[in-house]
C-alpha atoms as a PDB file:
ATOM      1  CA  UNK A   1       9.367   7.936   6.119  1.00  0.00           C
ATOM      2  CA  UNK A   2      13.185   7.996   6.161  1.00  0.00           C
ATOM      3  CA  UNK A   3      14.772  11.016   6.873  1.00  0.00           C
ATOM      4  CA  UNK A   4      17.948  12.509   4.865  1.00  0.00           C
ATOM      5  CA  UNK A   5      20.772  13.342   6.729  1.00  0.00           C
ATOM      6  CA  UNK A   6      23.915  15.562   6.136  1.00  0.00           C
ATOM      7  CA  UNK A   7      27.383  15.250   7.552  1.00  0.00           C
ATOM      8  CA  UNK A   8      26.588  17.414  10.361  1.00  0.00           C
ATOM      9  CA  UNK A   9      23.722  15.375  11.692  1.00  0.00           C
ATOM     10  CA  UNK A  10      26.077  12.232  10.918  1.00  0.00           C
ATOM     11  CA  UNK A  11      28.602  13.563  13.206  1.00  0.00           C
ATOM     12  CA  UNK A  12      26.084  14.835  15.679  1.00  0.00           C
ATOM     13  CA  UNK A  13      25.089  11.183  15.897  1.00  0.00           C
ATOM     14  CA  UNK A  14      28.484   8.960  16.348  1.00  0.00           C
ATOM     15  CA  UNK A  15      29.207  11.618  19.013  1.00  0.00           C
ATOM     16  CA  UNK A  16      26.385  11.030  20.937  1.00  0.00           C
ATOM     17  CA  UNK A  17      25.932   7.281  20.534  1.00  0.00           C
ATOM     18  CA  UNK A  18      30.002   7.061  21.129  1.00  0.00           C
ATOM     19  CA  UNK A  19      29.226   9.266  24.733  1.00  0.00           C
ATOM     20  CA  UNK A  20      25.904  11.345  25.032  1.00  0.00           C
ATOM     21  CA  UNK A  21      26.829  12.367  29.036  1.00  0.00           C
ATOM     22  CA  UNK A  22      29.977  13.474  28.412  1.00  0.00           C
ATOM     23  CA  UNK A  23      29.596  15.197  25.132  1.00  0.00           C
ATOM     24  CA  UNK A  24      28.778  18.555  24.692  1.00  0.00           C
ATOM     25  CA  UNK A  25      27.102  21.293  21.965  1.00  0.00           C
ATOM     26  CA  UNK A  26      30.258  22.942  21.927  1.00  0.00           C
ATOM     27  CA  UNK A  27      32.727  19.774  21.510  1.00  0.00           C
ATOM     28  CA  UNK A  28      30.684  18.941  18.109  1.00  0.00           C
ATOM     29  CA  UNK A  29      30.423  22.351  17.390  1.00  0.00           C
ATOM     30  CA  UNK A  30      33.864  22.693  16.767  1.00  0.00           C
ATOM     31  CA  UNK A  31      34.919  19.482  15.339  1.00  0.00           C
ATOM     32  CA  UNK A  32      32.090  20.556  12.410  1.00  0.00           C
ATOM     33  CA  UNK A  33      32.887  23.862  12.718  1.00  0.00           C
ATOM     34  CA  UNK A  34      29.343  25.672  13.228  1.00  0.00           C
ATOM     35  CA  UNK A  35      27.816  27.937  16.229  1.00  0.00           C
ATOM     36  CA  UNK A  36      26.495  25.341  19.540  1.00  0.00           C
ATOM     37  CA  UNK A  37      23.273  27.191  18.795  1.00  0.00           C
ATOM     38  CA  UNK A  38      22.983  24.754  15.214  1.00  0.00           C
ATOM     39  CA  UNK A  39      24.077  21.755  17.041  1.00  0.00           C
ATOM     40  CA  UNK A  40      21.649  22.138  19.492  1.00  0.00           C
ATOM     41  CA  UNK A  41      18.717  22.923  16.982  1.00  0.00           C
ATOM     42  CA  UNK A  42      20.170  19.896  15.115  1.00  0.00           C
ATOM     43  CA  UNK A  43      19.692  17.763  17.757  1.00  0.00           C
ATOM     44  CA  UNK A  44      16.180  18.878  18.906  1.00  0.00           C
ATOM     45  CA  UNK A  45      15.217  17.950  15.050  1.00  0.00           C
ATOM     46  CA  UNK A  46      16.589  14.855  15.205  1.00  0.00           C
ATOM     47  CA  UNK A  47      14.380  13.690  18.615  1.00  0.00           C
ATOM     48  CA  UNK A  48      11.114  15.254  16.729  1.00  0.00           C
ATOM     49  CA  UNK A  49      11.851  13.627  13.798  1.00  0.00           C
ATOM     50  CA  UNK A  50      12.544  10.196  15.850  1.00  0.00           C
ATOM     51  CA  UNK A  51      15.731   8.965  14.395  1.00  0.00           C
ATOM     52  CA  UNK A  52      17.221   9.774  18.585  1.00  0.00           C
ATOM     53  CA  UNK A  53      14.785   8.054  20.304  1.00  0.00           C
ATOM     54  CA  UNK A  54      16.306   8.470  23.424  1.00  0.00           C
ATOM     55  CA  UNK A  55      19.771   8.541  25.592  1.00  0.00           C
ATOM     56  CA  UNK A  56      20.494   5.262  27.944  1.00  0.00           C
ATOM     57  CA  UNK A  57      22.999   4.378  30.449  1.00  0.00           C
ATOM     58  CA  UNK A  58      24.476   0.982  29.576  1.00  0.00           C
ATOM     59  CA  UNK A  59      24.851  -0.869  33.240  1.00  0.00           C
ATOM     60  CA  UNK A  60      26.351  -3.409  34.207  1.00  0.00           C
ATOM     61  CA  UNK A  61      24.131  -5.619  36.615  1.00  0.00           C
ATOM     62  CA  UNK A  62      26.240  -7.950  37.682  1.00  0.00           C
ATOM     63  CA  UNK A  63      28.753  -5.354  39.743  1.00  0.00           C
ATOM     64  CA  UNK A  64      25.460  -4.091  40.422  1.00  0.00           C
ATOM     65  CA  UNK A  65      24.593  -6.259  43.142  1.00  0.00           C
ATOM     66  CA  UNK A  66      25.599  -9.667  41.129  1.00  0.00           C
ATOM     67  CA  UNK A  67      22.331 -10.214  39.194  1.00  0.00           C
ATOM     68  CA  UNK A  68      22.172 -12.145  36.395  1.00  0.00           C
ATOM     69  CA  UNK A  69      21.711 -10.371  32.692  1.00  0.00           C
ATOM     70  CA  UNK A  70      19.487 -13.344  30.342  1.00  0.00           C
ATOM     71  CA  UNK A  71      18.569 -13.329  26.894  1.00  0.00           C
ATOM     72  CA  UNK A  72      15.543 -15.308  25.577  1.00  0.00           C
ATOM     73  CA  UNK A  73      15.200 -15.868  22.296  1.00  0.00           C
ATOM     74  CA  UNK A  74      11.261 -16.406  21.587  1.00  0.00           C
ATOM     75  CA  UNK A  75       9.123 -16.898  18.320  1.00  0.00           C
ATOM     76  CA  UNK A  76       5.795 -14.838  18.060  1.00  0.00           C
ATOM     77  CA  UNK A  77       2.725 -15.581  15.285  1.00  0.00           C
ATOM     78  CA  UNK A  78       3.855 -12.258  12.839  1.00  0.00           C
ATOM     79  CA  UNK A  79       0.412 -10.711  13.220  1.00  0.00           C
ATOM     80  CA  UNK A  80       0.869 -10.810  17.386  1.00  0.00           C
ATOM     81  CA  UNK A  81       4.915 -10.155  17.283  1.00  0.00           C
ATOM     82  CA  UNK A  82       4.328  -6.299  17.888  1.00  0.00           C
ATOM     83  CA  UNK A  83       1.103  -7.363  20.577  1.00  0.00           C
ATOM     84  CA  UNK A  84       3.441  -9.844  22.551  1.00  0.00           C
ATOM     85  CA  UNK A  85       6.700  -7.359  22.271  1.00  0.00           C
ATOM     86  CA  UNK A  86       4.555  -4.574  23.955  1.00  0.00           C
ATOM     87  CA  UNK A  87       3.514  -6.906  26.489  1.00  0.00           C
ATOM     88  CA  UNK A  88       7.093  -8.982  27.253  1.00  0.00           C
ATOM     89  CA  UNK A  89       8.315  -5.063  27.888  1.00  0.00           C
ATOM     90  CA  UNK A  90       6.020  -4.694  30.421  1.00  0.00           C
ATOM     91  CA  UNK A  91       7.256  -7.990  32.545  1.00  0.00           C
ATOM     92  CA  UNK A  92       8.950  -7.096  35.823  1.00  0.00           C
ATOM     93  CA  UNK A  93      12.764  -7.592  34.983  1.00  0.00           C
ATOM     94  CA  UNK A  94      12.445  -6.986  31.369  1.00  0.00           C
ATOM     95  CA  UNK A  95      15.219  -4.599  30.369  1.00  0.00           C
ATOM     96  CA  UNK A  96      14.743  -5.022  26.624  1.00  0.00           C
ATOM     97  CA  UNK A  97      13.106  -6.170  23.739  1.00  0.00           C
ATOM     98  CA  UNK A  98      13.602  -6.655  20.356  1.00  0.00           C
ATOM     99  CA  UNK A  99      11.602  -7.854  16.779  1.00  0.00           C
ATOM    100  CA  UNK A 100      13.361  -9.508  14.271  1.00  0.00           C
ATOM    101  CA  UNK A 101      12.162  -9.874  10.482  1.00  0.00           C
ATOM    102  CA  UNK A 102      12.811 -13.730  10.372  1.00  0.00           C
ATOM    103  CA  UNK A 103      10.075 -16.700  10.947  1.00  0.00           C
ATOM    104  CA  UNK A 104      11.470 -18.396  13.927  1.00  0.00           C
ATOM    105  CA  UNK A 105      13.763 -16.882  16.752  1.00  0.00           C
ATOM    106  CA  UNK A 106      11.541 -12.946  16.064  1.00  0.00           C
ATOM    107  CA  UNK A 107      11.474 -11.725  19.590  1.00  0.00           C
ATOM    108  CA  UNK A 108      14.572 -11.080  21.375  1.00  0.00           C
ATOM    109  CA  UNK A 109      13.991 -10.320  25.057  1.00  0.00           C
ATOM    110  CA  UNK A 110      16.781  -8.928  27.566  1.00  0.00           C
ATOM    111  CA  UNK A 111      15.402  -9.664  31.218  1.00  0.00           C
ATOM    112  CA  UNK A 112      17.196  -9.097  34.375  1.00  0.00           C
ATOM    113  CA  UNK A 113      17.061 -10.823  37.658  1.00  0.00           C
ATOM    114  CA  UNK A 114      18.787 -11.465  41.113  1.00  0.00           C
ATOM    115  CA  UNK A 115      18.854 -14.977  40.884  1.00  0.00           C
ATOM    116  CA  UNK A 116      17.935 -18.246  38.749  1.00  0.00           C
ATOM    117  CA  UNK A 117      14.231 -17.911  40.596  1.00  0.00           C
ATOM    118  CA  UNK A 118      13.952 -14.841  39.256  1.00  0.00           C
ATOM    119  CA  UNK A 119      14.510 -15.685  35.408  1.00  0.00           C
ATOM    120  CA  UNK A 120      12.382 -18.545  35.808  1.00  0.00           C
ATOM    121  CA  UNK A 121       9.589 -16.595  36.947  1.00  0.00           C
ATOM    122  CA  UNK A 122      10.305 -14.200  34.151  1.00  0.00           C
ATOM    123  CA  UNK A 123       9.932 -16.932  31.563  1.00  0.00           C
ATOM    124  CA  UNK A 124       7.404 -18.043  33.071  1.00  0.00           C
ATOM    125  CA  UNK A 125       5.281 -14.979  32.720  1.00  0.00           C
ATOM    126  CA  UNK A 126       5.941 -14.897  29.542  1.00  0.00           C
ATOM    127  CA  UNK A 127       5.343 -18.207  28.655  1.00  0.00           C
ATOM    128  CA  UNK A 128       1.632 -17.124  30.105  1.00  0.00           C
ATOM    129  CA  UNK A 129       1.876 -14.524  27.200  1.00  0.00           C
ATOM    130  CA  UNK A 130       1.159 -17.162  24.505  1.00  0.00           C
ATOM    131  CA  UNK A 131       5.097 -16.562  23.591  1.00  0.00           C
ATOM    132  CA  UNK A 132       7.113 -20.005  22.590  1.00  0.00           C
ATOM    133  CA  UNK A 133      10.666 -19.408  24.362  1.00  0.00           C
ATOM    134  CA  UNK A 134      13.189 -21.121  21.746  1.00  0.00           C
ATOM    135  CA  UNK A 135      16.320 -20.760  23.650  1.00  0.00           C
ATOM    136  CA  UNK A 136      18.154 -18.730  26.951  1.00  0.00           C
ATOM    137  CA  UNK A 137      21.231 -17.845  27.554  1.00  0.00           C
ATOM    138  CA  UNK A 138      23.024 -15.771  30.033  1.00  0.00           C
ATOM    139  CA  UNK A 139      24.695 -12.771  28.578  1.00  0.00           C
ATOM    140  CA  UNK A 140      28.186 -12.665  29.942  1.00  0.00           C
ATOM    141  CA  UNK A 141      28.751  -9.153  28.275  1.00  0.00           C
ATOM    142  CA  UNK A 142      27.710  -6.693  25.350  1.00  0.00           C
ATOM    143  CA  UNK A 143      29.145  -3.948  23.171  1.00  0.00           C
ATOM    144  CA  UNK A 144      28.208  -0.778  21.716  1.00  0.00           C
ATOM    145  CA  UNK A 145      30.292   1.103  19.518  1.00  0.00           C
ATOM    146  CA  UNK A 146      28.957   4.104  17.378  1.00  0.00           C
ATOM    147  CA  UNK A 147      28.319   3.860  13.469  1.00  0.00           C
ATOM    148  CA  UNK A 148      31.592   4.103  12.000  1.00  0.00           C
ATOM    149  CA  UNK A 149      29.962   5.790   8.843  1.00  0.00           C
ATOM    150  CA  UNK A 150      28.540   8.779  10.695  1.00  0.00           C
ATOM    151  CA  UNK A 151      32.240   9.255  12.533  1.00  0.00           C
ATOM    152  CA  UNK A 152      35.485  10.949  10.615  1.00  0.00           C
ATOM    153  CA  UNK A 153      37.453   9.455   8.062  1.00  0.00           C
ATOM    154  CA  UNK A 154      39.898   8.342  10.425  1.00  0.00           C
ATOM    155  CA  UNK A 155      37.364   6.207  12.458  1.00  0.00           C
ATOM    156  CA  UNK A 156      36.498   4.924   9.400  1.00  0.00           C
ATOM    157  CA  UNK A 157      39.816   3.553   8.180  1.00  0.00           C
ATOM    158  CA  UNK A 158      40.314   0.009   8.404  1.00  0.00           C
ATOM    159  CA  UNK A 159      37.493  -0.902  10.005  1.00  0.00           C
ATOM    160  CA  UNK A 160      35.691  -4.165   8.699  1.00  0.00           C
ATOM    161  CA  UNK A 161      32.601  -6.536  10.495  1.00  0.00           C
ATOM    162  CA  UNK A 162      35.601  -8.925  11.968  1.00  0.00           C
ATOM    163  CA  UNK A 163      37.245  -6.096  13.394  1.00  0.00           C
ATOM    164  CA  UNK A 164      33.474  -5.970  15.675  1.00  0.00           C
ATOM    165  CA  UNK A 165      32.061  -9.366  15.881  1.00  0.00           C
ATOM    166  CA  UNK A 166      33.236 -12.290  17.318  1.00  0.00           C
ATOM    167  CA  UNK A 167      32.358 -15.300  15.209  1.00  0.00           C
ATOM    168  CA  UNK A 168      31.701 -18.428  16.341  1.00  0.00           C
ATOM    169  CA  UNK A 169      32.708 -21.933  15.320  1.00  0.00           C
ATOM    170  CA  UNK A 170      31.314 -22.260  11.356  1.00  0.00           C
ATOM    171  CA  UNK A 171      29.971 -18.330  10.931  1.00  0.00           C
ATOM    172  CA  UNK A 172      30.950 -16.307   8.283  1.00  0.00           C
ATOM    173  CA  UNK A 173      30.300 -13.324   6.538  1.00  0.00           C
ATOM    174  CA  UNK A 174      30.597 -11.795   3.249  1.00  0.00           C
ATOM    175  CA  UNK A 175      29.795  -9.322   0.745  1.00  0.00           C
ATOM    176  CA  UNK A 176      27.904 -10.198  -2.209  1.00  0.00           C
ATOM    177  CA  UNK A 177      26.567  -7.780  -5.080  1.00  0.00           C
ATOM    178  CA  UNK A 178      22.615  -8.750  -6.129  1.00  0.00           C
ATOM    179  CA  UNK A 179      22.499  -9.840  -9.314  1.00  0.00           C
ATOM    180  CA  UNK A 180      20.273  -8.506 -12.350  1.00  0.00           C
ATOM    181  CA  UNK A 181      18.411 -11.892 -12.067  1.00  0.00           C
ATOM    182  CA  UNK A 182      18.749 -12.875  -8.803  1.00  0.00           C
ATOM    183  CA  UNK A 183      15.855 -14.202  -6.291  1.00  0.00           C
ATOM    184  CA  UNK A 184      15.903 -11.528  -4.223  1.00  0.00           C
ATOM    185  CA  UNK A 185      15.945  -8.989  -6.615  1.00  0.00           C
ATOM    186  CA  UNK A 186      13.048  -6.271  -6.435  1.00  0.00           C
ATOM    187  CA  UNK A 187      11.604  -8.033  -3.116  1.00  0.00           C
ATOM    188  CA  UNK A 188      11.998  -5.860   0.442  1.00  0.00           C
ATOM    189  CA  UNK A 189      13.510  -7.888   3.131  1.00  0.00           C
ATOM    190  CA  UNK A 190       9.959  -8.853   4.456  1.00  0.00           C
ATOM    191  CA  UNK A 191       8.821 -10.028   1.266  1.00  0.00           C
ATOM    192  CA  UNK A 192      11.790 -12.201   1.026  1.00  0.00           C
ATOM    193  CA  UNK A 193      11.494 -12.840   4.718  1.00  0.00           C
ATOM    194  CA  UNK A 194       7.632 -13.687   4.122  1.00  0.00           C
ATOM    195  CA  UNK A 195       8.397 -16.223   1.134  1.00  0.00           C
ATOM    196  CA  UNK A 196      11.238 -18.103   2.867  1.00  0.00           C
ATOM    197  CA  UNK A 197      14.122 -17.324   0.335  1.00  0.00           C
ATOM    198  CA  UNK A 198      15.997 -15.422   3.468  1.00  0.00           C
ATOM    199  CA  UNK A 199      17.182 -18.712   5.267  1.00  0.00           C
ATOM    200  CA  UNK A 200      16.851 -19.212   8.981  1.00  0.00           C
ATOM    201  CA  UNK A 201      20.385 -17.803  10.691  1.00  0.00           C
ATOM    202  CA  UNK A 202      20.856 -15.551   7.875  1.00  0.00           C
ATOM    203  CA  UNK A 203      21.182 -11.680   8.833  1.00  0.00           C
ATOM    204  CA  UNK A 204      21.786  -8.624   6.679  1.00  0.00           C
ATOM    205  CA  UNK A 205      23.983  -6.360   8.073  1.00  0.00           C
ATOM    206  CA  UNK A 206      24.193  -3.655   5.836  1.00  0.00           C
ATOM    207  CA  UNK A 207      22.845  -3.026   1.743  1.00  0.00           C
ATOM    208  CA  UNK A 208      25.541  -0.666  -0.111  1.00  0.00           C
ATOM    209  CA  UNK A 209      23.722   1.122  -2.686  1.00  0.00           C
ATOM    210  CA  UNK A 210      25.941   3.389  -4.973  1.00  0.00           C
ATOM    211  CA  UNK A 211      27.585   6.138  -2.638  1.00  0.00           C
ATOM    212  CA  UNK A 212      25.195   5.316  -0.119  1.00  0.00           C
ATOM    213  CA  UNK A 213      24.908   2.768   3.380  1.00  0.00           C
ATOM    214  CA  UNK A 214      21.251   1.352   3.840  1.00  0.00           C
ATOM    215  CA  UNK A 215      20.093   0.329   7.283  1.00  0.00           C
ATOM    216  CA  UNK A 216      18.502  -2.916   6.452  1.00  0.00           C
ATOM    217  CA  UNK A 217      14.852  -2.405   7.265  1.00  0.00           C
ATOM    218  CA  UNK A 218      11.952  -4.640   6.516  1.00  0.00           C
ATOM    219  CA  UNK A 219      10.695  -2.632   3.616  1.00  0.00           C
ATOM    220  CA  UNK A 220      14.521  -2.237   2.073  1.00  0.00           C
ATOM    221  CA  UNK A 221      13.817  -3.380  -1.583  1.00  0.00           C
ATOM    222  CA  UNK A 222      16.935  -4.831  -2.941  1.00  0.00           C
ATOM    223  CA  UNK A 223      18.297  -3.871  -6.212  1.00  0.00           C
ATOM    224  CA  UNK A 224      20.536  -5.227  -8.628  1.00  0.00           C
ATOM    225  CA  UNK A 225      24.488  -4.462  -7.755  1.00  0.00           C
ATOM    226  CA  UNK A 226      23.559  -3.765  -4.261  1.00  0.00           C
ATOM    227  CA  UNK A 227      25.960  -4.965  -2.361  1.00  0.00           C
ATOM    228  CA  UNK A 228      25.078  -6.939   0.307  1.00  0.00           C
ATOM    229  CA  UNK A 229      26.915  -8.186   3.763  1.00  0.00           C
ATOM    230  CA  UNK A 230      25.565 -10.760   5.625  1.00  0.00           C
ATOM    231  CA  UNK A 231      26.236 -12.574   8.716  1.00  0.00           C
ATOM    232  CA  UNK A 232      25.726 -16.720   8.040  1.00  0.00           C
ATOM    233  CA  UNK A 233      25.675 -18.361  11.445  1.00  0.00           C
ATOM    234  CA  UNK A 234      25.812 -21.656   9.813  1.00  0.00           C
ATOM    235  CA  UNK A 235      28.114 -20.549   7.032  1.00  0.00           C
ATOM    236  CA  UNK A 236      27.773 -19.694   3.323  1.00  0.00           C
ATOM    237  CA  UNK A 237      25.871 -22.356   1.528  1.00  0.00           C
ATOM    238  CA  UNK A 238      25.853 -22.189  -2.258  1.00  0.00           C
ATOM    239  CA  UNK A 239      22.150 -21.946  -1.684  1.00  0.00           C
ATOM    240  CA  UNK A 240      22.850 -18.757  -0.442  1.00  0.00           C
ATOM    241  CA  UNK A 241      25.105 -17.498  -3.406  1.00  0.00           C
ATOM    242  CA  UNK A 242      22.205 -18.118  -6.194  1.00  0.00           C
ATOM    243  CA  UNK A 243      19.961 -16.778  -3.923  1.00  0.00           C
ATOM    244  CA  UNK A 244      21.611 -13.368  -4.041  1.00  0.00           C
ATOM    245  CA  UNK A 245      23.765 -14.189  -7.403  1.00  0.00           C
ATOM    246  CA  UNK A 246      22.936 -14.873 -10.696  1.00  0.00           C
ATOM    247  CA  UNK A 247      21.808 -17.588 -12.438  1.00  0.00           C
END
């Protein structure tokens, strides 16, 4: 169940993702103009209701006693990918795990170690998992930024996908509106996921919808005129177009 949100909630949000320690009831208070007392209710709704699920310091491990920050990207059997995420969490040196809607590449797992022993004994433990390891790299840094459409107009101004993602050699992205007849029309992103019309280093960023932004989720049905960014590793292949176009 999604949960609406008004402009104070919005705001209460890109404060807090933008710097939870060092923000206070009374700094958003004042920017939104009600009491601290409403902020802080606001934000007490917000953790029942889930959409904060929690407030985390973003470290940096390798000033932190130079250990090494890896990123395995792993494919799980759909029916076991929550099972095996619960389970990769639980590895010693697992900082972080993530499921992705897509057939290959679904289980994105953030482990840290002191050395190369250490990552190899963390793959290796997963490995025992029954979870195929596709790739590994070693992350030489990450960004956060908050979501510029909860922020104020002037955070908002000028800001596009390139100004926030680096793209490598042959990725693109673009905006494309659904079309009345197009594949992908009336499916949700799993169905389309499930079917194989979403291609394999394809991601949906975002699904404009009218006046509103859409969090692509895996039950996100797509409409005609939604319009649609996505992130093509590989590029835009005129696959692509009349999969999302018309005709």
């Amino acid at each position: 169940m999604t949960e609406r949100l008004d402009s104070i909630d919005r705001r209460i949000l890109y404060r807090l993702v933008q710097d939870a320690r060092g923000t206070s009831a009374p700094d958003i208070a004042d920017e939104v103009n009600v009491t601290s007392g409403t902020v802080r209710n606001r934000i007490d709704r917000l953790e029942r209701e889930g959409i904060i699920r929690g407030y985390h310091a973003t470290i940096n491990f390798e000033r932190a006693g130079g250990r090494l920050t890896n990123l395995f990207t792993c494919t799980s059997p759909v029916p076991e990918r929550d099972r095996h995420a619960k389970q990769a969490a639980e590895i010693l040196g697992v900082v972080h795990v993530r499921q992705l809607l897509s057939g290959r590449g679904n289980l994105h797992v953030t482990a840290v170690a002191e050395d190369m022993d250490g990552l190899t004994r963390i793959a290796r433990d997963r490995s025992a998992l029954g979870i195929e390891i596709d790739d590994e790299n070693l992350v030489e840094s990450d960004t956060h930024r908050p979501y510029g459409a909860f922020g104020p107009d002037d955070a908002r101004e000028g800001q596009s996908i390139a100004d926030f993602m680096s793209l490598s050699a042959g990725a693109e992205v673009i905006e494309i509106a659904v079309g009345a007849d197009a594949r992908v029309a009336g499916l949700t992103l799993a169905e389309a996921n499930d079917v194989g019309i979403l291609h394999e280093g394809v991601l949906i960023v975002s699904v404009e919808r009218e006046e509103d932004v859409l969090t692509p989720k895996g039950d996100t049905r797509l409409r005609p005129d939604d319009l649609v960014t996505l992130f093509c590793r590989t590029g835009v292949s005129d696959d692509l177009i009349r999969v999302f176009g018309s005709g």
